[in-house]
Protein backbone atom coordinates (compact mmCIF):
# COMPACT_ATOMS: atom_id res chain seq x y z
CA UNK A 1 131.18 -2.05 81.82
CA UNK A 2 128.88 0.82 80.99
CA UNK A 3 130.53 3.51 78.25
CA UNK A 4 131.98 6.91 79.77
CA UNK A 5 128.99 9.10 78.42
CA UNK A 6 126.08 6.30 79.58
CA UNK A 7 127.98 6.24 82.92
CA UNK A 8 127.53 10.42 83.58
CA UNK A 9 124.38 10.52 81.72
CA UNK A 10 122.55 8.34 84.09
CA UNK A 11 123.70 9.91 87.04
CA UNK A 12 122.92 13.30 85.24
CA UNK A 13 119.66 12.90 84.24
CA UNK A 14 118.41 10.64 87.04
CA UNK A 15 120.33 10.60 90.28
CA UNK A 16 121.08 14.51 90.33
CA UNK A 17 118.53 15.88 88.26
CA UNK A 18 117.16 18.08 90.46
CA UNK A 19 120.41 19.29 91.95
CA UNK A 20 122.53 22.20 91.02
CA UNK A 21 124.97 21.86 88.62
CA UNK A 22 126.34 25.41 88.70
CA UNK A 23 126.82 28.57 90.04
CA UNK A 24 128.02 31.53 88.07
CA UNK A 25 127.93 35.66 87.85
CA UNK A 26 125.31 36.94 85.89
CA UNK A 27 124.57 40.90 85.44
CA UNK A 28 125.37 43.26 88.67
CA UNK A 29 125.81 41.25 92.06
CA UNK A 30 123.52 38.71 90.80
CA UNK A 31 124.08 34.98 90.76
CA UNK A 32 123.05 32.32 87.56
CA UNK A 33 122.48 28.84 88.80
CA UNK A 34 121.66 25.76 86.77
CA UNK A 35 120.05 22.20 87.17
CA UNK A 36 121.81 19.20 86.32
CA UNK A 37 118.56 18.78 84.07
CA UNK A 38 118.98 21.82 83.32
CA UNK A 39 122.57 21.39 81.85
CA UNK A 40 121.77 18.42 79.97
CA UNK A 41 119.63 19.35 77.70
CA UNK A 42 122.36 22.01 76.59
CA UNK A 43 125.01 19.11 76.24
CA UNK A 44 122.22 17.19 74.30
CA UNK A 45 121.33 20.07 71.94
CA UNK A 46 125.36 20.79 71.41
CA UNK A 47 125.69 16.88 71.39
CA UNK A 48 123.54 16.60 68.46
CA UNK A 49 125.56 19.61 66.31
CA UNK A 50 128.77 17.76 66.79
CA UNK A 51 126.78 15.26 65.08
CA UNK A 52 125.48 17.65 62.24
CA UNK A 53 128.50 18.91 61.79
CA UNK A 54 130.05 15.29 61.10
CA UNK A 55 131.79 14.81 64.44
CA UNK A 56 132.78 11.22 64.18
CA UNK A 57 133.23 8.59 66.88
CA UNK A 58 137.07 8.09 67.82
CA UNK A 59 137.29 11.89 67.15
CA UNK A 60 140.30 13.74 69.25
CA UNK A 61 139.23 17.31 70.44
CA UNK A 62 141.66 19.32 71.91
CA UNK A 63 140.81 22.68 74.25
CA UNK A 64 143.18 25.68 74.01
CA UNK A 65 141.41 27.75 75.76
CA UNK A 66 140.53 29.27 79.36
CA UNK A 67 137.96 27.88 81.61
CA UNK A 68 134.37 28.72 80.96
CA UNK A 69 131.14 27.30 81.02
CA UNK A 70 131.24 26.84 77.19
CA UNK A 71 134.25 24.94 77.56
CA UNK A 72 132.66 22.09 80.10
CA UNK A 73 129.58 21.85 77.64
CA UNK A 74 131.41 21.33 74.63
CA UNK A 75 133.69 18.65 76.41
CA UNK A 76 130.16 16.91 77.68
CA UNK A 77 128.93 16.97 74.47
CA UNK A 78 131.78 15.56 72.67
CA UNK A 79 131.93 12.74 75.01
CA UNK A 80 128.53 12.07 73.72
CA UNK A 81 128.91 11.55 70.67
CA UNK A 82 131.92 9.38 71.09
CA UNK A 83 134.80 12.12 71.38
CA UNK A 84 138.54 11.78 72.98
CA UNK A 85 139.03 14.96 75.24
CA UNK A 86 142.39 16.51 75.11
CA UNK A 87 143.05 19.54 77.80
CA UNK A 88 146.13 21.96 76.71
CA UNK A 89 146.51 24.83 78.83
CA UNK A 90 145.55 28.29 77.34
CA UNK A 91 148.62 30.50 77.68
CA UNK A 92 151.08 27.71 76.17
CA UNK A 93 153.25 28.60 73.08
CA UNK A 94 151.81 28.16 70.01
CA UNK A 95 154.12 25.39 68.25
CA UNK A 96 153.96 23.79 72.04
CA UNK A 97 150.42 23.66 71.45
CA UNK A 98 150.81 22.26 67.69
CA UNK A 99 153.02 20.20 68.84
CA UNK A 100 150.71 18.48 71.36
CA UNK A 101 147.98 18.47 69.03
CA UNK A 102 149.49 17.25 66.49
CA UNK A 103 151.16 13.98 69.08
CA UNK A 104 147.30 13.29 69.99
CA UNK A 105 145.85 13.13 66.34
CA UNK A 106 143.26 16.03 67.54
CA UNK A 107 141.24 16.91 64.14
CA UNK A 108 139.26 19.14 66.01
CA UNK A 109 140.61 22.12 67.78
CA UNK A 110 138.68 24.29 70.71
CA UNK A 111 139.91 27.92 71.26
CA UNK A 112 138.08 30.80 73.48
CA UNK A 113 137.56 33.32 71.21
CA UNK A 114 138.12 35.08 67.58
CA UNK A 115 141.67 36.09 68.72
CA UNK A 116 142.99 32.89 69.84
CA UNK A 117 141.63 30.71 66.51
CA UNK A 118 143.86 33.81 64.94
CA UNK A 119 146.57 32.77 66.99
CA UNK A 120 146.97 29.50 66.78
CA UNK A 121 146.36 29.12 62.80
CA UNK A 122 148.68 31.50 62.33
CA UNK A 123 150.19 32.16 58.99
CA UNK A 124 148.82 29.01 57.94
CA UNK A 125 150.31 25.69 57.00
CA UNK A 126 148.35 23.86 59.34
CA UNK A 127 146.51 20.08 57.72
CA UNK A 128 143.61 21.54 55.80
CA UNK A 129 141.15 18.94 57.53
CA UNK A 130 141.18 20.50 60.76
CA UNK A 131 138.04 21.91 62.14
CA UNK A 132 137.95 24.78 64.60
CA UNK A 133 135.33 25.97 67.50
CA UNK A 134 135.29 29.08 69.06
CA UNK A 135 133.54 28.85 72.62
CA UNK A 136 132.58 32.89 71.94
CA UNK A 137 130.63 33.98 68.92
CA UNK A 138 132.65 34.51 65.84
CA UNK A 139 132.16 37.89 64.03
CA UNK A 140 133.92 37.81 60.82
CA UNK A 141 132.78 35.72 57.97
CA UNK A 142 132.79 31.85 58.98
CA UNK A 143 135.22 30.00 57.17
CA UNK A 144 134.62 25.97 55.91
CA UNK A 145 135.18 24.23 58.97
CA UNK A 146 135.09 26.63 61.78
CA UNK A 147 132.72 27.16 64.05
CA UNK A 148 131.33 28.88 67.21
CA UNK A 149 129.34 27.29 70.06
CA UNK A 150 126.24 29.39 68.83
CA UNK A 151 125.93 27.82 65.62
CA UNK A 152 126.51 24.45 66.94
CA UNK A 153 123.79 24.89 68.93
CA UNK A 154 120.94 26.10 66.29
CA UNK A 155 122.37 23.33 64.39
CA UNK A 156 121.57 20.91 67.25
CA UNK A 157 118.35 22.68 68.16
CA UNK A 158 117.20 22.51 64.57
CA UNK A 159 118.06 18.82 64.48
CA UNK A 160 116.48 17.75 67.17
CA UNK A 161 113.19 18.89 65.97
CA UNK A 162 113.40 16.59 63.43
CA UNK A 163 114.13 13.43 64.89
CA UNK A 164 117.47 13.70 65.41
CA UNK A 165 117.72 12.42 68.78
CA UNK A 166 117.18 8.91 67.63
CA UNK A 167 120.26 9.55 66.22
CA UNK A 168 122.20 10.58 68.92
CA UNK A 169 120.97 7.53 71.38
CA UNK A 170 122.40 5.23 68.93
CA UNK A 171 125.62 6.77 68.87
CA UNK A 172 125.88 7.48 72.75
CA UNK A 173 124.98 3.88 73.77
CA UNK A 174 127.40 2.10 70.80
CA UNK A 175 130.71 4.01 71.97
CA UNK A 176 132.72 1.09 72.93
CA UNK A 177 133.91 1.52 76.51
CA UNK A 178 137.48 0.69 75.65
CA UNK A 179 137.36 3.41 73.11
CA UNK A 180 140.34 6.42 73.92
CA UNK A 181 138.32 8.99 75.92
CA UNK A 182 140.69 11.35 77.62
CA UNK A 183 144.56 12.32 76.69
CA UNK A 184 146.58 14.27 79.11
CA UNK A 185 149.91 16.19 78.59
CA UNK A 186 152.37 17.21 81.40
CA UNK A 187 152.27 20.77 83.16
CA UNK A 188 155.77 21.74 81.65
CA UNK A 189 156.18 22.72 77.93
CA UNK A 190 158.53 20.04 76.79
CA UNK A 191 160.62 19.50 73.50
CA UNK A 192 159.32 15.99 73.08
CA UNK A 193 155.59 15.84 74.82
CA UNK A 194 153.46 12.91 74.91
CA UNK A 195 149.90 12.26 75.59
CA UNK A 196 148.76 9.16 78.04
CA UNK A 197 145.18 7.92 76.96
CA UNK A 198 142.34 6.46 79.11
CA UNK A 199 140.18 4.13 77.49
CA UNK A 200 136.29 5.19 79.03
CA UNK A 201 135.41 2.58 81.19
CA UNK A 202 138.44 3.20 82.82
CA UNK A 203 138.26 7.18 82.92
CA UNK A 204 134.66 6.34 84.71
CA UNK A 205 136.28 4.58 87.40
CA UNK A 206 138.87 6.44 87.83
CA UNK A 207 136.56 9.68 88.52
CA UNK A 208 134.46 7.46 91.35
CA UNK A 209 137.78 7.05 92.73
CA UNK A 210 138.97 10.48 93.35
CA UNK A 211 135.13 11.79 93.84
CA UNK A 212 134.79 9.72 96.64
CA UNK A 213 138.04 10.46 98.53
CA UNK A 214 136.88 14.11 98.45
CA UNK A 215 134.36 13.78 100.64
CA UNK A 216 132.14 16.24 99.81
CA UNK A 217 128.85 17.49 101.71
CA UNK A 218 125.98 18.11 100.29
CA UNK A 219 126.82 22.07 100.49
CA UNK A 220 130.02 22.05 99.02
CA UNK A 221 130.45 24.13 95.74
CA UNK A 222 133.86 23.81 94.32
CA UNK A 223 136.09 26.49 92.61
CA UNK A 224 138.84 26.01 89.94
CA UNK A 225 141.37 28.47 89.81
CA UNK A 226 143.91 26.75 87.32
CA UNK A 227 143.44 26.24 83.94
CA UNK A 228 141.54 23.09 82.72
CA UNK A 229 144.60 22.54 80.80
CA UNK A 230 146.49 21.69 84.06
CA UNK A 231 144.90 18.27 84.23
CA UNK A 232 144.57 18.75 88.23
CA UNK A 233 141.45 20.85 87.88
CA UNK A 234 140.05 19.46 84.78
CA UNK A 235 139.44 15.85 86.45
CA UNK A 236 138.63 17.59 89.88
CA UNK A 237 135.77 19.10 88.00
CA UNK A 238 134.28 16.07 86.37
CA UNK A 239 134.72 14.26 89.36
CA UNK A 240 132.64 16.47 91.68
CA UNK A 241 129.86 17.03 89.05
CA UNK A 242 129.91 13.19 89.11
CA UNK A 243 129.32 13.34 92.78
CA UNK A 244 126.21 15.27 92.25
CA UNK A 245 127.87 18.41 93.87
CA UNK A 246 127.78 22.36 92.31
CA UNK A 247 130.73 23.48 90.52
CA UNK A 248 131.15 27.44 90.51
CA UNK A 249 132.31 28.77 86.93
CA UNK A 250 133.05 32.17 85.18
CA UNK A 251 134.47 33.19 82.72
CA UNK A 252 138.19 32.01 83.16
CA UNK A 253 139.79 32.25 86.44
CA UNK A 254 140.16 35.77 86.70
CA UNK A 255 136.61 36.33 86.56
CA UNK A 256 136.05 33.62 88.80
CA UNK A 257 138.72 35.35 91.13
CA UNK A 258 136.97 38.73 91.09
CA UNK A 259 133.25 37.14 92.10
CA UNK A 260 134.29 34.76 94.97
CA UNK A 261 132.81 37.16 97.48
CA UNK A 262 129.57 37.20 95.40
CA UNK A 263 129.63 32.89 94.08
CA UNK A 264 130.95 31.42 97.63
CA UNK A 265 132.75 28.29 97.10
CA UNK A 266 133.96 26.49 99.73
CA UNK A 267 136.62 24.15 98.26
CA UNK A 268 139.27 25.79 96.03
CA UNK A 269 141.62 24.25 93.68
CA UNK A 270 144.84 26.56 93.03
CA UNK A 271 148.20 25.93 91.95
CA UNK A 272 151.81 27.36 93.75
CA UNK A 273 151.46 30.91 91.45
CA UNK A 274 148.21 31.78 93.15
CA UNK A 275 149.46 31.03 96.51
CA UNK A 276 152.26 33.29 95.76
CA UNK A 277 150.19 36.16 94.96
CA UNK A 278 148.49 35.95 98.10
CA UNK A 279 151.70 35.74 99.98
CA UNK A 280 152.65 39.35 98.57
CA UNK A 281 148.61 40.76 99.23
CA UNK A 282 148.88 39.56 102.83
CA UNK A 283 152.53 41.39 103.84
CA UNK A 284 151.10 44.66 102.17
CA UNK A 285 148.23 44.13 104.49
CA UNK A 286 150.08 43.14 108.04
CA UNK A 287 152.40 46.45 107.02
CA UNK A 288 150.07 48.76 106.76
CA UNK A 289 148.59 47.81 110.05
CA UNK A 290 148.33 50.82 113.07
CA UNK A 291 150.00 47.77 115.11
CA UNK A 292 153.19 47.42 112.85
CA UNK A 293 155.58 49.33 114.00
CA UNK A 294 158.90 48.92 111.99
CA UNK A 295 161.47 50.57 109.65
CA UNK A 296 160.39 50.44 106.02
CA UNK A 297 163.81 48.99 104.67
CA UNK A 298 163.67 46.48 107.69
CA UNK A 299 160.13 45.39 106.34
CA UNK A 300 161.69 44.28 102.67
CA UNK A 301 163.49 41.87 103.94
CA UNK A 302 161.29 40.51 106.17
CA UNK A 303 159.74 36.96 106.30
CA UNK A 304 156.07 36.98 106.49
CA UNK A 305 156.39 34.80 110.03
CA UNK A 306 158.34 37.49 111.37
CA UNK A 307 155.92 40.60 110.40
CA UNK A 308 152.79 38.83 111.35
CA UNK A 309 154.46 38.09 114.88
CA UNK A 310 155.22 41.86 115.08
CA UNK A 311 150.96 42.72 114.54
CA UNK A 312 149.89 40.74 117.13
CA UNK A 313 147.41 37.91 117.31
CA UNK A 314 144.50 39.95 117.86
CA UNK A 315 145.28 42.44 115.66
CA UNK A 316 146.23 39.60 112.97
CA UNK A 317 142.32 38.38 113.09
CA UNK A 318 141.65 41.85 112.45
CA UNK A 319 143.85 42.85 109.88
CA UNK A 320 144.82 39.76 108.26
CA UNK A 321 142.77 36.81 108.87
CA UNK A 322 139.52 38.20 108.34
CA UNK A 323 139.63 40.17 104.78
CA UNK A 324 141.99 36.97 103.98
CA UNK A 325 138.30 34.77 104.46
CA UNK A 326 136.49 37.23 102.86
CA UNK A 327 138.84 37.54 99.52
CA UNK A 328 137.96 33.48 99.09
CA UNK A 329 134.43 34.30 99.40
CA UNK A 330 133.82 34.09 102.93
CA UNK A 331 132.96 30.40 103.10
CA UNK A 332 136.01 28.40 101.83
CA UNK A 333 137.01 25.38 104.33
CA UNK A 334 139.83 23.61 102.15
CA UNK A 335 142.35 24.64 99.49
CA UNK A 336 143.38 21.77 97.50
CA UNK A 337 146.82 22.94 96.07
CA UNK A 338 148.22 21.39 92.88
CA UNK A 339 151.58 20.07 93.46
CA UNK A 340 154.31 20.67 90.74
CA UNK A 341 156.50 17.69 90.09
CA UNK A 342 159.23 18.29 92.55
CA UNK A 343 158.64 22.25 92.73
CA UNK A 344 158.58 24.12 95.77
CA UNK A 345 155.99 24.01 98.52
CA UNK A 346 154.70 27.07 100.55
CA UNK A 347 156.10 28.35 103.53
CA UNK A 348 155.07 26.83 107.01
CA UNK A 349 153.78 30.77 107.07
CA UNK A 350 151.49 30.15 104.40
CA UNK A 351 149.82 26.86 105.74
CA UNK A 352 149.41 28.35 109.57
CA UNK A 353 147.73 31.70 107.78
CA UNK A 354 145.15 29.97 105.60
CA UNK A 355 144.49 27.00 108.69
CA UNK A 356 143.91 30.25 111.16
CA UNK A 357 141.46 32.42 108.69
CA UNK A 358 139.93 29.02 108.63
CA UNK A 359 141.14 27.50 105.32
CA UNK A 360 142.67 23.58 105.76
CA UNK A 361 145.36 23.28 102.88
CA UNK A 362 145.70 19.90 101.10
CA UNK A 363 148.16 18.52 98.95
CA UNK A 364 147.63 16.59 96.34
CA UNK A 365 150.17 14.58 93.24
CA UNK A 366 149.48 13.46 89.99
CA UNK A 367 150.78 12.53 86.86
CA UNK A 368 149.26 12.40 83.02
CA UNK A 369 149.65 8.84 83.72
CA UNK A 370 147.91 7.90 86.48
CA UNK A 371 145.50 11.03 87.04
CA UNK A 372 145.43 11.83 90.66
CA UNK A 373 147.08 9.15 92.80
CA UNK A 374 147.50 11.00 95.84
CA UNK A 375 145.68 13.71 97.80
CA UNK A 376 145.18 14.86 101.71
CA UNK A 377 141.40 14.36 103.16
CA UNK A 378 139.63 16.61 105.43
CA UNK A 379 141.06 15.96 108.91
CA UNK A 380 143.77 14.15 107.53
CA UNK A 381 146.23 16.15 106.25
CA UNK A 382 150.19 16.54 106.83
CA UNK A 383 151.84 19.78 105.90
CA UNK A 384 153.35 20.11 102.76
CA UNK A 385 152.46 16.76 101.90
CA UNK A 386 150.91 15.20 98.70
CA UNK A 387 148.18 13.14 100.89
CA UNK A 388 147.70 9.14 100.66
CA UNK A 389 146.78 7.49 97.41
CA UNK A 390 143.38 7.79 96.45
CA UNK A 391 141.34 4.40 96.90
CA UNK A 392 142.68 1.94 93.76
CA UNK A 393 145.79 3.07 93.88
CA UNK A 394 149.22 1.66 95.67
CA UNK A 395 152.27 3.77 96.09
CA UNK A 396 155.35 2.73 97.17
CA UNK A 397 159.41 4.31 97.18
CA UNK A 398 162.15 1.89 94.88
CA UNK A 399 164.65 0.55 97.03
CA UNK A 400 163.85 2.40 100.25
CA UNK A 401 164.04 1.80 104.04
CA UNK A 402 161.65 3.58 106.50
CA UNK A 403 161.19 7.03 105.41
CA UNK A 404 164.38 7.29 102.98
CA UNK A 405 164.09 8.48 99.56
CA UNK A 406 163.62 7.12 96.07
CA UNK A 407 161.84 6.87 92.83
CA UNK A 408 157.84 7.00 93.33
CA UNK A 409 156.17 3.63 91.41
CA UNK A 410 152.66 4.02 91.28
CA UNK A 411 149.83 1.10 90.49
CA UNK A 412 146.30 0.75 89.86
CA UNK A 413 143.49 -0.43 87.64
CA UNK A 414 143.17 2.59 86.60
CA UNK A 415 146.68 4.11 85.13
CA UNK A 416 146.51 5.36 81.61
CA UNK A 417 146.40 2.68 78.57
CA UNK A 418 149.73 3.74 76.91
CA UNK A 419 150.95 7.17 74.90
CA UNK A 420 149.16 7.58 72.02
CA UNK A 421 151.73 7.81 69.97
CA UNK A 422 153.24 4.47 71.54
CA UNK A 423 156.39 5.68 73.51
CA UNK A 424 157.31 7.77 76.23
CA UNK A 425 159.44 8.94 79.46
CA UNK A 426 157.87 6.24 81.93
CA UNK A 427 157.29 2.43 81.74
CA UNK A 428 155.89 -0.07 84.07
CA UNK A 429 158.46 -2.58 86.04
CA UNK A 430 157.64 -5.87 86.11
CA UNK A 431 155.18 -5.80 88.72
CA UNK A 432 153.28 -3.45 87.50
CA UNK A 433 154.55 -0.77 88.98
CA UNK A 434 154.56 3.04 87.23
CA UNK A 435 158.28 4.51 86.98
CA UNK A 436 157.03 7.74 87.72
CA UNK A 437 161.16 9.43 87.77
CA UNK A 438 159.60 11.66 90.55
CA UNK A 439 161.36 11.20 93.87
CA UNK A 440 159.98 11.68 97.12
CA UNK A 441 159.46 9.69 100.13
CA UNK A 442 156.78 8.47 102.60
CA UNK A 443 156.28 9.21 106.22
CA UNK A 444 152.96 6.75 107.62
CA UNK A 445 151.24 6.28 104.22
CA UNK A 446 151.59 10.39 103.18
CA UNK A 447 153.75 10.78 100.24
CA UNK A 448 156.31 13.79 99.80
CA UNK A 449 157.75 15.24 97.22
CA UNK A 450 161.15 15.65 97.17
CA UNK A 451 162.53 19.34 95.87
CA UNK A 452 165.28 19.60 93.46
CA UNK A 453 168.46 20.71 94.35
């Protein structure tokens, strides 16, 4: 099997080429879009300053920092070059963070800014052989092993005009395909985290996996609004670009919030606190209607079912459903929501809002593990369910009858090779099943999640 980076390159470079990669605010109401061709020779360029700056095959790069453009090329380009991507999410403590780090044997360390690589070195006493890139320009005086994406990038520019590139094909095409490629932490801040690693032939098919089961159109542009760290949207948005489709980036999610009317996705990836948020937007919105007629303290304590019956259907499309498709940009079809193990699912409300301003809500479950096992297709979907397992994967409940409860055991070609540092919470049976110690149950192949008690 073909390496990770040969795998994306090709399709990159020759099977896309022409399409566009992404979409992103640039200046006043104005829009930035970019070629796949286009994109590669920036990975190439930042590909070969990794290499200048003695970025070593077998490397472990962790990202602490919020979504961005930068942060996708940098990823890329490590992968290039024979690098092991670790996601974190940006807002996490800092000796979390360490912590993590530290578990995955990252020697290189990605943060968004000046302020963050302040953060997270702290008052020091960090391994002195760390290295450090900041995804925005740095402007105090560099220190010996830190970095911005700028220099990087003259680096690599410089490099590549002298032969350099010769260089970097050698090093691309000899990455061994069993070589650790990706690491990925659970959601929750934990006292004893552990990282699952895919080796990168098997990342690769993983992604054709899950890009094919999301059945994309040629149109589709899709929007992340969790952090990369949260490993949901971070594979979501390698495996579209590996469908050839346009992802739509700013710079982090609120950004990318604030310029949906202007980017117009029309798949969205969210997790339960943005859904909340909503929620509270669209009750403001049904009381202040002309139609709603109620007391005020009655309105507190009112379900959002309850007000919206009060408005009126007609007056709903007016007051509610409408603005509701214009705040997602006007052109948004699905919402893929990221499922937290075993948390709480929207309201019924929630789902029959969305569906009406024309939005289809999917679930979807995953696990550092296994990636995404399970997620609900266009036309498919049951509410508040996690979907069906993606193709490659079988699902089934322990010791269960019909549609009664139980551990979820997941298996596949494709689960994770093992925790880097060699233990961890879940094992395989002897079948070969994942002990996920999620519960749930199934209901005609569509998998849900149990809450807690």
């Amino acid at each position: 099997m073909r390496n990770f980076p040969t795998h994306f390159w090709t399709r990159f470079t020759v099977d896309f080429k022409d399409r566009i990669a992404f979409v992103r605010p640039d200046g006043e109401n104005a829009i930035a879009s970019e070629t796949y061709w286009e994109w590669t020779r920036r990975i190439q360029r930042l590909a070969v300053g990794l290499l200048d700056a003695g970025f070593e095959s077998g490397t472990r790069i962790g990202f602490i920092a919020k979504n961005s453009q930068e942060w996708l090329d940098l990823a890329f380009a490590a992968w290039m070059v024979g690098g092991c991507v670790v996601p974190l999410p940006s807002d996490r403590d800092r000796r979390e963070s360490l912590k993590c780090l530290a578990r995955s044997g990252a020697d290189w360390i990605v943060v968004s800014d000046e302020s963050g690589l302040v953060a997270l070195r702290g008052p020091g006493n960090l391994p002195d052989h760390l290295r450090y890139v900041s995804l925005k320009p740095l402007t105090a005086n560099k220190l010996e092993g830190v970095y911005d994406l700028d220099t990087l990038n003259q680096r690599g520019k410089y490099r590549q005009q002298r032969g350099a590139m010769n260089d970097l094909g050698k090093r691309t095409y000899e990455i061994d395909p069993s070589l650790a490629t990706l690491i990925l932490f659970p959601f929750e801040a934990e006292d004893d985290p552990h990282g699952s690693f895919f080796q990168g032939g098997k990342l690769a098919v993983m992604l054709e996996y899950l890009g094919g089961d999301l059945q994309f159109e040629e149109s589709d542009r899709l929007a992340v609004l969790i952090n990369y760290g949260w490993f949901y949207g971070f594979l979501l948005t390698v495996a579209t670009l590996l469908q050839g489709r346009t992802v739509v980036i700013a710079d982090g999610t609120a950004d990318l919030e604030s310029h949906l009317g202007l980017l117009k996705p029309t798949v969205l990836v969210s997790g339960p606190a943005y859904i909340e948020g909503q929620t509270r937007g669209w009750k403001e919105r049904i009381e202040k209607a002309p139609d709603f007629m109620t007391d005020a303290s009655e309105t507190r304590a009112m379900g959002l079912g309850r007000a919206l019956a009060l408005v009126g259907e007609k007056a709903a499309k007016k007051v509610l459903y409408d603005p509701i498709r214009q705040d997602l940009g006007g052109r948004v079809n699905r919402l893929y929501l990221a499922a937290e193990t075993q948390g709480a699912q929207p309201s019924d409300d929630v789902y029959e809002i969305l569906e009406s301003a024309g939005t289809a809500v999917l679930g979807m479950f995953g696990l550092p593990e296994a990636g995404i096992s399970h997620i609900e297709r266009p036309g498919a979907a049951r509410g508040h369910s996690a979907g069906r397992p993606v193709q490659g994967y079988v699902c089934k409940i322990a010791d269960a009858r019909g549609e009664e409860s139980g551990m979820i055991l997941l298996r596949s070609d494709v689960l994770s090779d093992g925790y880097w540092d060699k233990t961890g919470p879940r094992t395989l049976d002897a079948d070969g099943y994942l002990q996920t110690h999620v519960v749930g149950h199934s209901a005609s192949g569509y998998l849900f999640l149990d809450s807690n008690p």
